[in-house]
Protein backbone atom coordinates (compact mmCIF):
# COMPACT_ATOMS: atom_id res chain seq x y z
CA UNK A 1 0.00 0.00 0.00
CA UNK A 2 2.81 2.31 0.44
CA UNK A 3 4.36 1.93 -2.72
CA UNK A 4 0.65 2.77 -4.31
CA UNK A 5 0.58 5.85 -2.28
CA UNK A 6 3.94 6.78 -3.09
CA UNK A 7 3.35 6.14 -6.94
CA UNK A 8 -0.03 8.38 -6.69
CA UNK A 9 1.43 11.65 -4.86
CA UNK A 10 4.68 11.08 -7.56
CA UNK A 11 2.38 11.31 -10.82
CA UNK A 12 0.23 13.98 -9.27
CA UNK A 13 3.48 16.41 -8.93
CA UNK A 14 4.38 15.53 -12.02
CA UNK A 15 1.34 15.56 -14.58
CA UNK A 16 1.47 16.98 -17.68
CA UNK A 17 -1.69 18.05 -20.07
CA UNK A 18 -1.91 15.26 -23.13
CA UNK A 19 -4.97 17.87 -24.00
CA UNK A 20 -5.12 21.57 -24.77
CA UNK A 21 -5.94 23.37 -21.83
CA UNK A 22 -9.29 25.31 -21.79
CA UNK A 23 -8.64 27.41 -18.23
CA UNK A 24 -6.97 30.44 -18.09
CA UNK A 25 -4.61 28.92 -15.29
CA UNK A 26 -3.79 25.92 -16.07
CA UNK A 27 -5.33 23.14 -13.53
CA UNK A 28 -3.06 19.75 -14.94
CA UNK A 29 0.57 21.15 -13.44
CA UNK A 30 0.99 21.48 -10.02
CA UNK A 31 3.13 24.78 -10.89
CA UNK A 32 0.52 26.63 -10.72
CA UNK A 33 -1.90 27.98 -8.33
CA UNK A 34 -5.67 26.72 -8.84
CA UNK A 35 -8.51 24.79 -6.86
CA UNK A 36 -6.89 21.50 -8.37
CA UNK A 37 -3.65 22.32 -6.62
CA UNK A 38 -5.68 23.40 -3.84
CA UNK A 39 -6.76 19.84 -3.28
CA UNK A 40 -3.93 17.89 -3.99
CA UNK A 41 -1.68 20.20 -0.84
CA UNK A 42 -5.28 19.72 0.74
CA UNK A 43 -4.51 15.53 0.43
CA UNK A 44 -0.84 15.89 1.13
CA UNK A 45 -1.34 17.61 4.51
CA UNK A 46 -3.69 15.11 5.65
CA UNK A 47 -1.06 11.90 4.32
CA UNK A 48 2.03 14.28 6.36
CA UNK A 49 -0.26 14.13 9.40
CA UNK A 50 -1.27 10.94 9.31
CA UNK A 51 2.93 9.59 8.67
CA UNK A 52 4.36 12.57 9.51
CA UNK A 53 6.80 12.26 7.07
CA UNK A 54 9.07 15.15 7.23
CA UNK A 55 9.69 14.87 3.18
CA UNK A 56 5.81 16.09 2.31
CA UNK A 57 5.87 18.67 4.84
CA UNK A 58 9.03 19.96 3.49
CA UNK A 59 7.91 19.66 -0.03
CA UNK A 60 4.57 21.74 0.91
CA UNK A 61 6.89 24.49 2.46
CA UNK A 62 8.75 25.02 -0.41
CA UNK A 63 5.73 24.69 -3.10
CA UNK A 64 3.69 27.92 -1.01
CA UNK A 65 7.08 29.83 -0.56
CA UNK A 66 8.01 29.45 -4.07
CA UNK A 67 4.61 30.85 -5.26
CA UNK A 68 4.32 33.16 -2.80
CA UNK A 69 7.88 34.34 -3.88
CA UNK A 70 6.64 34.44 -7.53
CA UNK A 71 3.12 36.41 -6.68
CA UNK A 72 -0.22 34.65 -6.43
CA UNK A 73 -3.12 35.09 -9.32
CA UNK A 74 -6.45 37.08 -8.46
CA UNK A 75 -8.73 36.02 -6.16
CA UNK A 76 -11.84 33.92 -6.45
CA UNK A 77 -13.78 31.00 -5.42
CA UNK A 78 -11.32 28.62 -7.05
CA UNK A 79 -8.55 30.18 -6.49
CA UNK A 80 -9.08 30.54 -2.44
CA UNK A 81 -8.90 26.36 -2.76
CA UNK A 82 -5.15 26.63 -1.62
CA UNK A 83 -5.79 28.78 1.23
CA UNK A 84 -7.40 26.00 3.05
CA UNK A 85 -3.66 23.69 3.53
CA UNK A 86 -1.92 26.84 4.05
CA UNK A 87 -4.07 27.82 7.58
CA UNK A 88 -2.90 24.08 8.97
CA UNK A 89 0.61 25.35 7.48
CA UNK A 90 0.80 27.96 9.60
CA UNK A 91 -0.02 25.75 12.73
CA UNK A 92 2.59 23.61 11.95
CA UNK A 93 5.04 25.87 11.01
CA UNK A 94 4.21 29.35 12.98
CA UNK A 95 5.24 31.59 9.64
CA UNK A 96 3.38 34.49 10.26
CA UNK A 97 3.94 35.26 6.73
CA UNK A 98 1.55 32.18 5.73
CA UNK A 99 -0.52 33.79 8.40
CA UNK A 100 -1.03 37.41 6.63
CA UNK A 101 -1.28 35.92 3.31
CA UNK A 102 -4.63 33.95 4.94
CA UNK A 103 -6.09 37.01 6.86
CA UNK A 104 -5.37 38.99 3.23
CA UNK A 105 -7.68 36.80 0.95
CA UNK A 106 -9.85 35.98 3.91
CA UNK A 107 -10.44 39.95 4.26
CA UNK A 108 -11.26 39.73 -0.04
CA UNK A 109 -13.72 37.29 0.65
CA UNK A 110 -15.56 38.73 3.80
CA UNK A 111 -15.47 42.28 2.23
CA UNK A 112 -15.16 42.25 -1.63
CA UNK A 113 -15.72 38.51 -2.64
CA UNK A 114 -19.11 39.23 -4.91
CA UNK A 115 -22.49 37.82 -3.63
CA UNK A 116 -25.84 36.33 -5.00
CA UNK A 117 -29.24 37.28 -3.49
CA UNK A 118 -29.42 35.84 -0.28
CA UNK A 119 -25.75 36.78 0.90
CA UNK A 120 -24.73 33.57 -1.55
CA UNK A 121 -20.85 33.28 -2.34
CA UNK A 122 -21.51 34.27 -6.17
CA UNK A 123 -19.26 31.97 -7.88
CA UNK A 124 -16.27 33.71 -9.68
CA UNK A 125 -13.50 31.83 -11.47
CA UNK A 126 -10.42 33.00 -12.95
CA UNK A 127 -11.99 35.16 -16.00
CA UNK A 128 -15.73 34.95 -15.53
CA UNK A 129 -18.06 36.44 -13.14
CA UNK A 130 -20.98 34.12 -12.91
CA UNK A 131 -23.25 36.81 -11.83
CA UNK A 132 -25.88 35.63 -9.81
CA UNK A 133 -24.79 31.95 -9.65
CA UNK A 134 -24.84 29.59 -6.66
CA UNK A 135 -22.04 26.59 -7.65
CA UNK A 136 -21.93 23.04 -5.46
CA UNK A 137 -18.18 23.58 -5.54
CA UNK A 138 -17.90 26.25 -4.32
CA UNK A 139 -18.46 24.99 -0.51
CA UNK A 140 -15.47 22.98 -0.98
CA UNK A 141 -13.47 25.96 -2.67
CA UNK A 142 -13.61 28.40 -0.41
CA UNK A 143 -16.04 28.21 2.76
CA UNK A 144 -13.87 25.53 4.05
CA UNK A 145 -11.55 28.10 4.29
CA UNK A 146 -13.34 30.50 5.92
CA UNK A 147 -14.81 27.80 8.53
CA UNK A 148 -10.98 27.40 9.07
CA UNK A 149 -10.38 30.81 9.65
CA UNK A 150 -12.92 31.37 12.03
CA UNK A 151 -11.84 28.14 14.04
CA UNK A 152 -8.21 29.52 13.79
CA UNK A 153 -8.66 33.43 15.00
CA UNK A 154 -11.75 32.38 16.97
CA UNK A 155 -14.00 34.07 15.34
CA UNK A 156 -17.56 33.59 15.46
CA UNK A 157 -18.56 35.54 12.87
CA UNK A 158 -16.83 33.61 10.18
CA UNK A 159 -18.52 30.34 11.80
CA UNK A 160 -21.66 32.00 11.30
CA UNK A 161 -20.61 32.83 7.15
CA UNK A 162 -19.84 29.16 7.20
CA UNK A 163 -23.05 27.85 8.32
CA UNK A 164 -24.83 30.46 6.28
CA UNK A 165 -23.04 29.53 2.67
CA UNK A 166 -23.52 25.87 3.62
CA UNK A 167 -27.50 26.69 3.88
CA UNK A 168 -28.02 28.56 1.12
CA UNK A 169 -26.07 26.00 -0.81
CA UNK A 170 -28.34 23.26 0.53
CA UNK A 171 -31.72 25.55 0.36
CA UNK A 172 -31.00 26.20 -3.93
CA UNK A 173 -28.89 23.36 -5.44
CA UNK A 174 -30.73 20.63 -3.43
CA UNK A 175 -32.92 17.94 -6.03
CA UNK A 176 -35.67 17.49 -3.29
CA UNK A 177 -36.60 14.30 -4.85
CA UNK A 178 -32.90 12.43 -4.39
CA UNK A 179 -31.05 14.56 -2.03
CA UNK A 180 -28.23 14.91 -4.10
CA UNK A 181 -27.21 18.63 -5.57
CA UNK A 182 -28.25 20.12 -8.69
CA UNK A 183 -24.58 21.74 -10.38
CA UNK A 184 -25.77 25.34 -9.88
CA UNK A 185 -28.72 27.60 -9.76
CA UNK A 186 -28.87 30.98 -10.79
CA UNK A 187 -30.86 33.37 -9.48
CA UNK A 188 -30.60 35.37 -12.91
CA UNK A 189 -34.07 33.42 -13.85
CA UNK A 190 -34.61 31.62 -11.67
CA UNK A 191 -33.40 27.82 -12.49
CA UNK A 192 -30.69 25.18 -12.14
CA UNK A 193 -29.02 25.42 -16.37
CA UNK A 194 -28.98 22.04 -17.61
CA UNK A 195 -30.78 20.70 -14.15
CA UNK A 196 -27.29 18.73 -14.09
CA UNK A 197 -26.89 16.01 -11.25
CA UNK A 198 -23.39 15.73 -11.42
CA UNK A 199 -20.90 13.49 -10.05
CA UNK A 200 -17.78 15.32 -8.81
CA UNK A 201 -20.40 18.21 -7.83
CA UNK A 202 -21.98 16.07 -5.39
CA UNK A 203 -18.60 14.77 -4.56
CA UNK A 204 -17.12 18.06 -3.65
CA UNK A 205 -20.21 18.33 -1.28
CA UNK A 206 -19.81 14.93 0.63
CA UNK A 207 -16.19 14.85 0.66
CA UNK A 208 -16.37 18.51 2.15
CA UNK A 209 -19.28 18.33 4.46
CA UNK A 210 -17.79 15.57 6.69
CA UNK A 211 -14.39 17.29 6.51
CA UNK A 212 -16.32 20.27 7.93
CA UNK A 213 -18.36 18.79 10.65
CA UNK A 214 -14.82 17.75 11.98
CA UNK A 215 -13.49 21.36 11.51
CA UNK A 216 -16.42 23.53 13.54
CA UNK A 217 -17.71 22.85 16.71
CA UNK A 218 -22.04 23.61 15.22
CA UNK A 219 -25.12 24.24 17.07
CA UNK A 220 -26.90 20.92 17.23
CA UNK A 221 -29.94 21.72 14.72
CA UNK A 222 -27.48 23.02 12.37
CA UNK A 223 -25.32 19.64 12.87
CA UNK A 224 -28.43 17.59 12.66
CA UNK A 225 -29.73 19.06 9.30
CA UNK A 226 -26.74 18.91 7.18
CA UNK A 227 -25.86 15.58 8.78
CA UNK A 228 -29.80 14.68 7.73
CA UNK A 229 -29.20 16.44 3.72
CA UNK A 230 -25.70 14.41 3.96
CA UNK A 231 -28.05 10.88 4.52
CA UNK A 232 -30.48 11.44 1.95
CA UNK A 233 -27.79 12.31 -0.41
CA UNK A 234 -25.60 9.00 0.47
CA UNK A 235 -28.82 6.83 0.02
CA UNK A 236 -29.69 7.97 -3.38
CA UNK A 237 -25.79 7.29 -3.78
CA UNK A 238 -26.26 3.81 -2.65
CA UNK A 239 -28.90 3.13 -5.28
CA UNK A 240 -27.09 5.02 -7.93
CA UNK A 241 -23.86 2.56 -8.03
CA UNK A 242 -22.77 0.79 -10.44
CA UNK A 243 -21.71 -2.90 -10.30
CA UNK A 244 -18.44 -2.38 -10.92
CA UNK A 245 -18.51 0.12 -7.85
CA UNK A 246 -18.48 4.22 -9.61
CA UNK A 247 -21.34 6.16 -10.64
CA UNK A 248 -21.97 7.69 -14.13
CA UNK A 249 -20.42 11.40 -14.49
CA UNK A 250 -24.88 12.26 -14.63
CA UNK A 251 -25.84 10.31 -11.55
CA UNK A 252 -29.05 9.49 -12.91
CA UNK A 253 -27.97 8.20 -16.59
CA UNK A 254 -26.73 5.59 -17.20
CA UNK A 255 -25.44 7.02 -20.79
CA UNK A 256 -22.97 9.05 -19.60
CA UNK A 257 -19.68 7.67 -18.77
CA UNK A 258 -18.23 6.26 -15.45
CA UNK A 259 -16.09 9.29 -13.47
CA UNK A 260 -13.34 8.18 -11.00
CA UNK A 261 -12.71 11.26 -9.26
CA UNK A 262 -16.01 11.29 -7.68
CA UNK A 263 -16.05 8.01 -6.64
CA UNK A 264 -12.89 8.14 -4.66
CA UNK A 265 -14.38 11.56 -3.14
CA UNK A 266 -17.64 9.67 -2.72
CA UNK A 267 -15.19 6.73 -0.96
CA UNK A 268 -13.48 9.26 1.04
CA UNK A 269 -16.66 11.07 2.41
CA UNK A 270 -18.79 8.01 2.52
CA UNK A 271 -16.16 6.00 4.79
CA UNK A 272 -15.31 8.81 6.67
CA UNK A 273 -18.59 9.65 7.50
CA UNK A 274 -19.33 5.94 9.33
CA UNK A 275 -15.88 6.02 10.93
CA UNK A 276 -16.96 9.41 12.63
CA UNK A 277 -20.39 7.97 13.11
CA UNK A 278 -22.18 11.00 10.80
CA UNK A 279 -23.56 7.66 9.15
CA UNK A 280 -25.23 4.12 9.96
CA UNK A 281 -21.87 1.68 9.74
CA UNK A 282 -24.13 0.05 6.69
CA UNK A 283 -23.38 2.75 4.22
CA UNK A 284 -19.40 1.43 4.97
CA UNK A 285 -20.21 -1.41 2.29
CA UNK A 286 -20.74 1.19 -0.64
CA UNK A 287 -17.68 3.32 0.65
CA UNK A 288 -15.51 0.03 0.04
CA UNK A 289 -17.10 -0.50 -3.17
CA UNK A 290 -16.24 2.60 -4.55
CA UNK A 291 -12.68 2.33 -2.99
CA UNK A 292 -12.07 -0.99 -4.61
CA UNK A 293 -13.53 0.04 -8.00
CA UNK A 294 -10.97 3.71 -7.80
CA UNK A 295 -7.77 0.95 -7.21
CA UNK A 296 -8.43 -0.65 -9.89
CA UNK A 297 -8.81 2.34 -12.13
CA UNK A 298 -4.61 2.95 -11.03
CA UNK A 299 -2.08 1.94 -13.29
CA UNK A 300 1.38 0.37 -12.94
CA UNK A 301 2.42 3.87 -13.29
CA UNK A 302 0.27 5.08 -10.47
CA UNK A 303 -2.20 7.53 -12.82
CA UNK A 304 -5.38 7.46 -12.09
CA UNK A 305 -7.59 6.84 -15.07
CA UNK A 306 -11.09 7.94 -16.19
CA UNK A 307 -11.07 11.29 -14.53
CA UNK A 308 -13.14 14.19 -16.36
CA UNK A 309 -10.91 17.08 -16.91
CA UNK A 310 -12.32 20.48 -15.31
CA UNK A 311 -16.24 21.13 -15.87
CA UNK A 312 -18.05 24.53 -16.41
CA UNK A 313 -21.31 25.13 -15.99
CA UNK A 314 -23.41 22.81 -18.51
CA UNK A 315 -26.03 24.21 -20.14
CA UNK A 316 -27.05 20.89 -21.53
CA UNK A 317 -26.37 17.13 -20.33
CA UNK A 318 -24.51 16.48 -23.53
CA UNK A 319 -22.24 19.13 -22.56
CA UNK A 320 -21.30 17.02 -19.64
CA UNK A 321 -20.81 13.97 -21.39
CA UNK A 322 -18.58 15.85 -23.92
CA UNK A 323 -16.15 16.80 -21.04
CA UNK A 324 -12.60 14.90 -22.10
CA UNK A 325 -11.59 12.15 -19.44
CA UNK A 326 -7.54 12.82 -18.71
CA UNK A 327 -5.60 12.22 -15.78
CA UNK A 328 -5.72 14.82 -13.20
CA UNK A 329 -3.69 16.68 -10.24
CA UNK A 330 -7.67 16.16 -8.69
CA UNK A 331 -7.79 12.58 -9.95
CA UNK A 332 -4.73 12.02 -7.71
CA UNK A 333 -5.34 14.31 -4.90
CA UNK A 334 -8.95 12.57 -3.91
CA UNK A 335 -7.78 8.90 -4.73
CA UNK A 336 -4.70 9.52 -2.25
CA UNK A 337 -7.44 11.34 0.39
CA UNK A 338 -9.21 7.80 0.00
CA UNK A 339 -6.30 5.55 0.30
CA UNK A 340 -5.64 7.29 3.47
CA UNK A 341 -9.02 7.43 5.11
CA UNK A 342 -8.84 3.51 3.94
CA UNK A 343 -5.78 2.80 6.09
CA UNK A 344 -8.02 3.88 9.01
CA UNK A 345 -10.68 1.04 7.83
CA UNK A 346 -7.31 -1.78 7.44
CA UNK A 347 -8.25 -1.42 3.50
CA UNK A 348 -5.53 -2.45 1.73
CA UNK A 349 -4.82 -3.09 -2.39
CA UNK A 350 -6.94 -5.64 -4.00
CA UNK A 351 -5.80 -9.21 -4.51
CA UNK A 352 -3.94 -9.84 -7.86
CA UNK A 353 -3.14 -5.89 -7.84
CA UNK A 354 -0.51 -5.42 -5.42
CA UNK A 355 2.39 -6.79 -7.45
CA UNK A 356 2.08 -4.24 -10.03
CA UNK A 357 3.27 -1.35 -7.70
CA UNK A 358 6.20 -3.28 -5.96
């Protein structure tokens, strides 16, 4: 299992785009500073706490200093995604210059950071405004961060722009029907685009929720209703699997192709949630699934295979399905987030599969 971690953090530092990149910052190379970086430092803190390997928090020192150094990009919902590893930085490492970079964007966000009706985080990307749009990825992006924040200067306030984001979220991307998360909603008309029940949205969702019910200390009915939407979601989940153990990149059809990248952040979420008891231990059996089924979508090289590359906002299904699947820095990042979590369940490689990383 080590050597299969190893090989997975090694290809994400060191992927290259075999496709044209469509994002003004490119989200394949870890040289850069984007939400898919964001997550893979995100994975690699939680692997250096759990080993405390001295290498990985080393290399994380030297990957923020060095684009610190060169000057970070503007600020936005995706572009916050770093922020997140860099407030446990600053724990471990007491650089107050991590520090002021945090309380800087943090300040962007809280003052300047544009907003939907409602007080929603309007989600802004790196050259487009989305004006008036609510985005499921956007909890993940950025109001982790801020829930960080708050829990790191002890301030309520920011605990309280946590919980509210996390509502609003819930109140306009929810599909009442399933529980899991339309991809966005705008508010300029009144509807959710495309009405697109997307994997990795939903993904971003349970893999953050549980990560932020272990972050923020939350008044009980607040606790007990996300905890309640994070159920509902996980059932519909349940029925929604495949045989083979992911779901289709549409949850609901079956036309559209299998995703990995949400099914290891499904995996993570899912097992993490029943280890911390947010779940009945009987949802542990689709969290395995999905963590067997991401293993063997790992090859001898350690790339993880049949990720989608980065997804806009669809205004059709086909759009969705027209996404290009290459391996990505997020591929990596969430599949070594579940290996992890699956060292606290004594998962280990699948039979017949181990040889091929020694």
């Amino acid at each position: 299992m080590e050597t299969l971690l190893q090989q997975v953090i090694t290809q994400m530092k060191h992927l290259k785009s075999p496709i044209e990149e469509t994002c003004p910052i490119g989200i394949v190379s870890m040289d850069n500073w984007e939400w898919p970086q964001g997550v893979g430092l995100y994975s690699l803190f939680l692997y250096y706490k759990k080993t405390q390997r001295q290498d990985i928090l080393h290399d994380l020192i030297q990957w923020y200093d060095l684009q610190i150094k060169k000057g970070l990009p503007s600020k936005n919902v995706n572009t916050m995604c770093p922020l997140l590893t860099l407030t446990y930085l600053y724990e471990e490492t007491g650089n107050e210059a991590y520090l002021a970079v945090c309380r800087e964007w943090l300040d962007y966000v809280v003052q300047e950071m544009p907003r939907t009706d409602e007080r929603g985080i309007q989600h802004v990307v790196t050259g487009q405004l989305n004006e008036g749009e609510l985005w499921d990825d956007t909890l993940y992006m950025t109001v982790l961060f801020v829930a960080r924040m708050g829990v790191l200067l002890q301030d309520e306030r920011l605990i309280q722009e946590s919980i509210h984001q996390f509502l609003i979220h819930l109140k306009y991307l929810t599909d009442r029907s399933t529980g899991l998360l339309f991809h966005g909603w705008t508010f300029k008309g009144d509807h959710h685009f495309a009405e697109a029940l997307w994997a990795r949205g939903n993904s971003w969702y349970t893999a953050g929720l549980v990560d932020y019910l272990d972050m923020v200390e939350l008044p009980g009915g607040v606790r007990s209703v996300l905890i309640s939407a994070l159920e509902k979601q996980v059932r519909k989940l349940a029925e929604l699997q495949t045989e083979e153990g992911r779901w289709h990149t549409l949850l609901t059809d079956a036309t559209s192709y299998l995703e990995t990248s949400a099914a290891a952040a499904f995996a993570y979420g899912i097992l993490k949630a029943v280890r911390r008891g947010y779940l009945p231990e009987h949802y542990k059996e689709v969290g395995t699934k999905a963590w067997s089924s991401v293993i063997r979508q790992i090859d001898s090289y350690g790339i993880v295979r049949g990720v989608s590359y980065g997804t806009g906002m669809g205004r059709t299904l086909q759009a969705y399905k027209d996404i290009p699947i290459c391996p990505m820095p997020y591929g990596q990042s969430m599949t070594l987030l579940m290996l992890v979590e699956g060292l606290e369940h004594q998962l280990t490689t699948l039979s017949g599969l181990e040889e091929q990383y020694e």
